[in-house]
N, C-alpha and C. Protein backbone atom coordinates (compact mmCIF):
# COMPACT_ATOMS: atom_id res chain seq x y z
N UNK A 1 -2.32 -20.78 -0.52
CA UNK A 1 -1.46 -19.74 0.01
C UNK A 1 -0.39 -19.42 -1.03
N UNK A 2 0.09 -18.16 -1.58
CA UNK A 2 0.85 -17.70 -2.13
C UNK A 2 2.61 -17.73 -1.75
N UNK A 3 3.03 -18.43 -3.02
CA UNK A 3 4.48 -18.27 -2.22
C UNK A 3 5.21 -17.17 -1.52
N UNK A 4 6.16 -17.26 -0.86
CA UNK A 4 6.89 -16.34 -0.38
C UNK A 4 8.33 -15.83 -1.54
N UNK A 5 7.92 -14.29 -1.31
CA UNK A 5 9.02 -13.70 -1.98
C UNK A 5 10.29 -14.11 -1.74
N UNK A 6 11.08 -13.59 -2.36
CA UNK A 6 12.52 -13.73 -2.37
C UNK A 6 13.14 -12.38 -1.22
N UNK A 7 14.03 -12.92 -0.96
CA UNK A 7 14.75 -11.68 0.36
C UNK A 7 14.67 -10.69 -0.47
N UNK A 8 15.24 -10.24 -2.06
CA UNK A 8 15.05 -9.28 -2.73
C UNK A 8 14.28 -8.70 -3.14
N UNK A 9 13.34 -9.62 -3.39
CA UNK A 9 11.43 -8.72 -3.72
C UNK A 9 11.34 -7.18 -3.17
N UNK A 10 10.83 -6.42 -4.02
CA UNK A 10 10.12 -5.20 -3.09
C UNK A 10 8.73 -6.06 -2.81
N UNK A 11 9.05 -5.66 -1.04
CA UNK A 11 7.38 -5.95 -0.74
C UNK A 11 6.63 -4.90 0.22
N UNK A 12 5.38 -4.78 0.39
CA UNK A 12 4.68 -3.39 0.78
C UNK A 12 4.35 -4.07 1.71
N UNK A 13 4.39 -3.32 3.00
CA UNK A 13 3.53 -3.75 4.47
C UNK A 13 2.25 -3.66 4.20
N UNK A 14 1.16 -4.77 5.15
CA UNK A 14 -0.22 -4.91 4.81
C UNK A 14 -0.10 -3.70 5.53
N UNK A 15 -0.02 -2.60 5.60
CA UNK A 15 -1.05 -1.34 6.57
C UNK A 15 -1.02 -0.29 5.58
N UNK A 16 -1.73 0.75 5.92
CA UNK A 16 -2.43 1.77 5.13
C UNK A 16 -0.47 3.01 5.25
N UNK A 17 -0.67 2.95 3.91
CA UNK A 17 0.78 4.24 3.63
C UNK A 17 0.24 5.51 4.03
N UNK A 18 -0.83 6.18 3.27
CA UNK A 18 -1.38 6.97 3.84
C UNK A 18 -2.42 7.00 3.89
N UNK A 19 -3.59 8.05 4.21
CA UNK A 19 -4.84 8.40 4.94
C UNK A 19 -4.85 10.00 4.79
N UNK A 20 -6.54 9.90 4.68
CA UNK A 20 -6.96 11.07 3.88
C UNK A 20 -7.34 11.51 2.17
N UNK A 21 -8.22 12.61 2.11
CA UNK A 21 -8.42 13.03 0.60
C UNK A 21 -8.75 13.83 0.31
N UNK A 22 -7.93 14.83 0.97
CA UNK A 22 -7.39 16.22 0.23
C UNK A 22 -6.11 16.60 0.33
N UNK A 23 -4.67 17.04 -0.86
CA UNK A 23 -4.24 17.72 -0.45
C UNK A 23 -3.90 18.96 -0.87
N UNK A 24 -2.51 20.04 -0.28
CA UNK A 24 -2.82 21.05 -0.26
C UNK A 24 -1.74 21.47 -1.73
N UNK A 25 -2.28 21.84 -2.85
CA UNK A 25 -1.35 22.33 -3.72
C UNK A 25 -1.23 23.35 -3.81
N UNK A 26 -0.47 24.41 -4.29
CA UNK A 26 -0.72 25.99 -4.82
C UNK A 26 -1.23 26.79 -3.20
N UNK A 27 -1.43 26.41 -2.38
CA UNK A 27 -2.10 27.08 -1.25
C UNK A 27 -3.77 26.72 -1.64
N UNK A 28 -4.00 26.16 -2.16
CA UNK A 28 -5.65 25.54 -2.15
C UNK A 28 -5.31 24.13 -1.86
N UNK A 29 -6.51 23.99 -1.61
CA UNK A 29 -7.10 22.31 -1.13
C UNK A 29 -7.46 21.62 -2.50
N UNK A 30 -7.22 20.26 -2.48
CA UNK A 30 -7.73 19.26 -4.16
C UNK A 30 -7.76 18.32 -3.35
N UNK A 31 -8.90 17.35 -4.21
CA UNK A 31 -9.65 15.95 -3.98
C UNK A 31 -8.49 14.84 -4.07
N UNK A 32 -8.07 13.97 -3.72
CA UNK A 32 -6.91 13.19 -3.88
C UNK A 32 -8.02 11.97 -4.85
N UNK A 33 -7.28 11.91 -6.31
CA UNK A 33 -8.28 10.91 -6.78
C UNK A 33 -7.72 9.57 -7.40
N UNK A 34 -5.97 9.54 -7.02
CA UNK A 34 -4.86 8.67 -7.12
C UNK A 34 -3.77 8.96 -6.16
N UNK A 35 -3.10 7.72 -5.86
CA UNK A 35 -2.11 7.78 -4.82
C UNK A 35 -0.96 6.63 -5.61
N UNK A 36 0.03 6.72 -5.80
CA UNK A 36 1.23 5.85 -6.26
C UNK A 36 2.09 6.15 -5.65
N UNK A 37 2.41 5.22 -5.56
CA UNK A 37 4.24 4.59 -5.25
C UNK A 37 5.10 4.62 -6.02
N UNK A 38 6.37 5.50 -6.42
CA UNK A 38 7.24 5.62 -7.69
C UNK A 38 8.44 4.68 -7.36
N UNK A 39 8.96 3.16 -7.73
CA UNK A 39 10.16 3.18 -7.32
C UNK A 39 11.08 3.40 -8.67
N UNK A 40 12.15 3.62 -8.85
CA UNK A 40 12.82 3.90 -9.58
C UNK A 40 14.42 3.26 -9.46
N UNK A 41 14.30 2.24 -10.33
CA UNK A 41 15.56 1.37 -10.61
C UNK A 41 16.73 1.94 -10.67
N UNK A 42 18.01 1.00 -10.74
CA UNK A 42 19.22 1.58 -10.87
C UNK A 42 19.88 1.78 -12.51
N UNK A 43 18.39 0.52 -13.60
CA UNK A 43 18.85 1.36 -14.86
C UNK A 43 17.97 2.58 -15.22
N UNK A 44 17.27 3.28 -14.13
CA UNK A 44 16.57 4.33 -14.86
C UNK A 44 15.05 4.37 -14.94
N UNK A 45 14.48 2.95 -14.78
CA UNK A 45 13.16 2.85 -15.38
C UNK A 45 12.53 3.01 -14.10
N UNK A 46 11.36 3.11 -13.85
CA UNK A 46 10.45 2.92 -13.42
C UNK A 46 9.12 2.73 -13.00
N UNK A 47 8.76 2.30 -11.74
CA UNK A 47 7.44 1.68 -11.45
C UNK A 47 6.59 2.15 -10.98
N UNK A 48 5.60 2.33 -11.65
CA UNK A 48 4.34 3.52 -10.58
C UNK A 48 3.36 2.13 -10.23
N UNK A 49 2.96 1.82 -8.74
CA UNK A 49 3.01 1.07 -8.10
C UNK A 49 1.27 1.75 -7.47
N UNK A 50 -0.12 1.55 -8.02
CA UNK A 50 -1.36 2.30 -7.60
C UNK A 50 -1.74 2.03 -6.22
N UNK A 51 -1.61 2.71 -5.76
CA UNK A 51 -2.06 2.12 -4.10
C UNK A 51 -3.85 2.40 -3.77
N UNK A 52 -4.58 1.42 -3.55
CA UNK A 52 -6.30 1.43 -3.24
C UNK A 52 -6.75 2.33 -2.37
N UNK A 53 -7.69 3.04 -2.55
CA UNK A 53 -8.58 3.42 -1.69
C UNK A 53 -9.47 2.53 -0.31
N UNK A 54 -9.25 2.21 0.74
CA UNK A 54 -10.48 1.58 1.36
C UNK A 54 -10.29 2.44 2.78
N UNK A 55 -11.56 2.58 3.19
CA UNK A 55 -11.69 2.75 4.69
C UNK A 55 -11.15 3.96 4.98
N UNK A 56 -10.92 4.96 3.85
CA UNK A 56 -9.90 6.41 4.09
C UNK A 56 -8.84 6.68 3.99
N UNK A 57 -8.07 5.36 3.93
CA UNK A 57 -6.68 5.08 3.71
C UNK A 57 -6.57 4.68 2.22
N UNK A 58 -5.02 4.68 2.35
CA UNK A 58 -4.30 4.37 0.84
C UNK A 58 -3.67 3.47 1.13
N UNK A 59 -3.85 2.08 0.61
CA UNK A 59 -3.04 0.88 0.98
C UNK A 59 -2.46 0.13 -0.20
N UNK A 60 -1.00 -0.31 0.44
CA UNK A 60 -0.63 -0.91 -1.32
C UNK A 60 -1.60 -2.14 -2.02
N UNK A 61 -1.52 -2.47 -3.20
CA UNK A 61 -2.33 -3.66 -3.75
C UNK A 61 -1.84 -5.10 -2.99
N UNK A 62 -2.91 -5.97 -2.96
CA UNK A 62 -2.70 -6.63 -2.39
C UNK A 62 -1.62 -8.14 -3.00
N UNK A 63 -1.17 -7.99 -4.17
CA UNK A 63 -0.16 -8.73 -4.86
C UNK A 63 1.33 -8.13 -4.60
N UNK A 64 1.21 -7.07 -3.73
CA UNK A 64 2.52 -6.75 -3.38
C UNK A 64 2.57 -6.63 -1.73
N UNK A 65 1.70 -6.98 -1.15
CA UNK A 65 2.11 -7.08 0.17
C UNK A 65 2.16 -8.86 0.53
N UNK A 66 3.02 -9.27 1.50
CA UNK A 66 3.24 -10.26 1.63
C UNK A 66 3.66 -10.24 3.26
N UNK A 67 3.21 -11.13 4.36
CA UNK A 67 2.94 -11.06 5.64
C UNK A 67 4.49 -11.40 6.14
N UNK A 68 4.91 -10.60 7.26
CA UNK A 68 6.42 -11.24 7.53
C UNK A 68 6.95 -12.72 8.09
N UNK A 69 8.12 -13.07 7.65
CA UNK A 69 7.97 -14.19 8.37
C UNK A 69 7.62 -14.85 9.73
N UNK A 70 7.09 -16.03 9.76
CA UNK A 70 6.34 -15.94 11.05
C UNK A 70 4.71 -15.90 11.07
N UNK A 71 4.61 -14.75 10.35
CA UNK A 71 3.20 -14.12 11.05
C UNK A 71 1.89 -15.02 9.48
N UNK A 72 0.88 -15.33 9.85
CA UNK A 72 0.01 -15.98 9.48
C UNK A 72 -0.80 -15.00 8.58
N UNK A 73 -0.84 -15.31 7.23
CA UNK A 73 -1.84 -14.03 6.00
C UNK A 73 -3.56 -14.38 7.12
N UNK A 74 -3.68 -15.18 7.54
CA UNK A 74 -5.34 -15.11 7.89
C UNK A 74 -5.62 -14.48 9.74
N UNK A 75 -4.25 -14.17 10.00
CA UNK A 75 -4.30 -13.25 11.26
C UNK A 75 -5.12 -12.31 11.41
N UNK A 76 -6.12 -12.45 12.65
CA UNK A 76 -7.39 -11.29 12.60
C UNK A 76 -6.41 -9.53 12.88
N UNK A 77 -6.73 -8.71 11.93
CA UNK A 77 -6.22 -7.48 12.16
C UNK A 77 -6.98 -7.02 13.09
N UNK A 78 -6.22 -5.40 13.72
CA UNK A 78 -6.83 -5.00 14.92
C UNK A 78 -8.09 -4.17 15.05
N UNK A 79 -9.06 -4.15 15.68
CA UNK A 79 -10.47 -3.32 15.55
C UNK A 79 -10.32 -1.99 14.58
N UNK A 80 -9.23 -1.26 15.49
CA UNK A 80 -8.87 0.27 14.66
C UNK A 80 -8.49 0.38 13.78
N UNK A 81 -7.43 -1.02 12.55
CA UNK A 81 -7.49 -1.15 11.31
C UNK A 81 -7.44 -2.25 10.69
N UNK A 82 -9.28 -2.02 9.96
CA UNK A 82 -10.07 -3.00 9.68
C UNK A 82 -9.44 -3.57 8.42
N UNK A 83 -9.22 -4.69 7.89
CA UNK A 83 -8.61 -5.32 6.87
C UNK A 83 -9.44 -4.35 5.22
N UNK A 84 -8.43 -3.96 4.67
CA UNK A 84 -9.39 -3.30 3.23
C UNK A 84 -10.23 -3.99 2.68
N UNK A 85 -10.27 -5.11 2.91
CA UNK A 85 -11.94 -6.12 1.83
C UNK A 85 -12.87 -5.52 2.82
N UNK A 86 -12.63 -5.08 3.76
CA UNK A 86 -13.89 -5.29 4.64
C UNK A 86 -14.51 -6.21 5.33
């Protein structure tokens, strides 16, 4: 089992950010063929953060999500959203 972050860590919820793959630019429709997360520090720099494709959704990587306290990483998720390994 992987340690637990620090209270300060950015950490990503195990669930899907978004869903779907098209969107609408210019008034046309496009294939969505990347999804990131930008955070952007207080000196300036920042982090483009790739979020996965599975199941239709866009979910963060799995080295940045970390389960809340309490709750168990091998907890069965719910029928309607199926864990991204599959």
């Amino acid at each position: 089992m992987s340690e637990s972050p620090s209270e300060d860590d950015l950490v990503l919820p195990p669930v899907p950010l978004a869903t779907g793959g098209a969107v609408q630019v210019d008034g046309t429709g496009r294939r969505v063929s990347r999804v990131e997360l930008v955070v952007s520090t207080e000196d300036g720099a920042e982090l483009r953060i790739p979020l996965e494709h599975h199941h239709g959704a866009w979910w963060p990587p799995t080295e940045r999500t970390a389960p809340p306290a309490g709750v168990y990483a091998d907890r069965v998720p719910p029928a309607d959203h199926p864990h991204p390994e599959g």
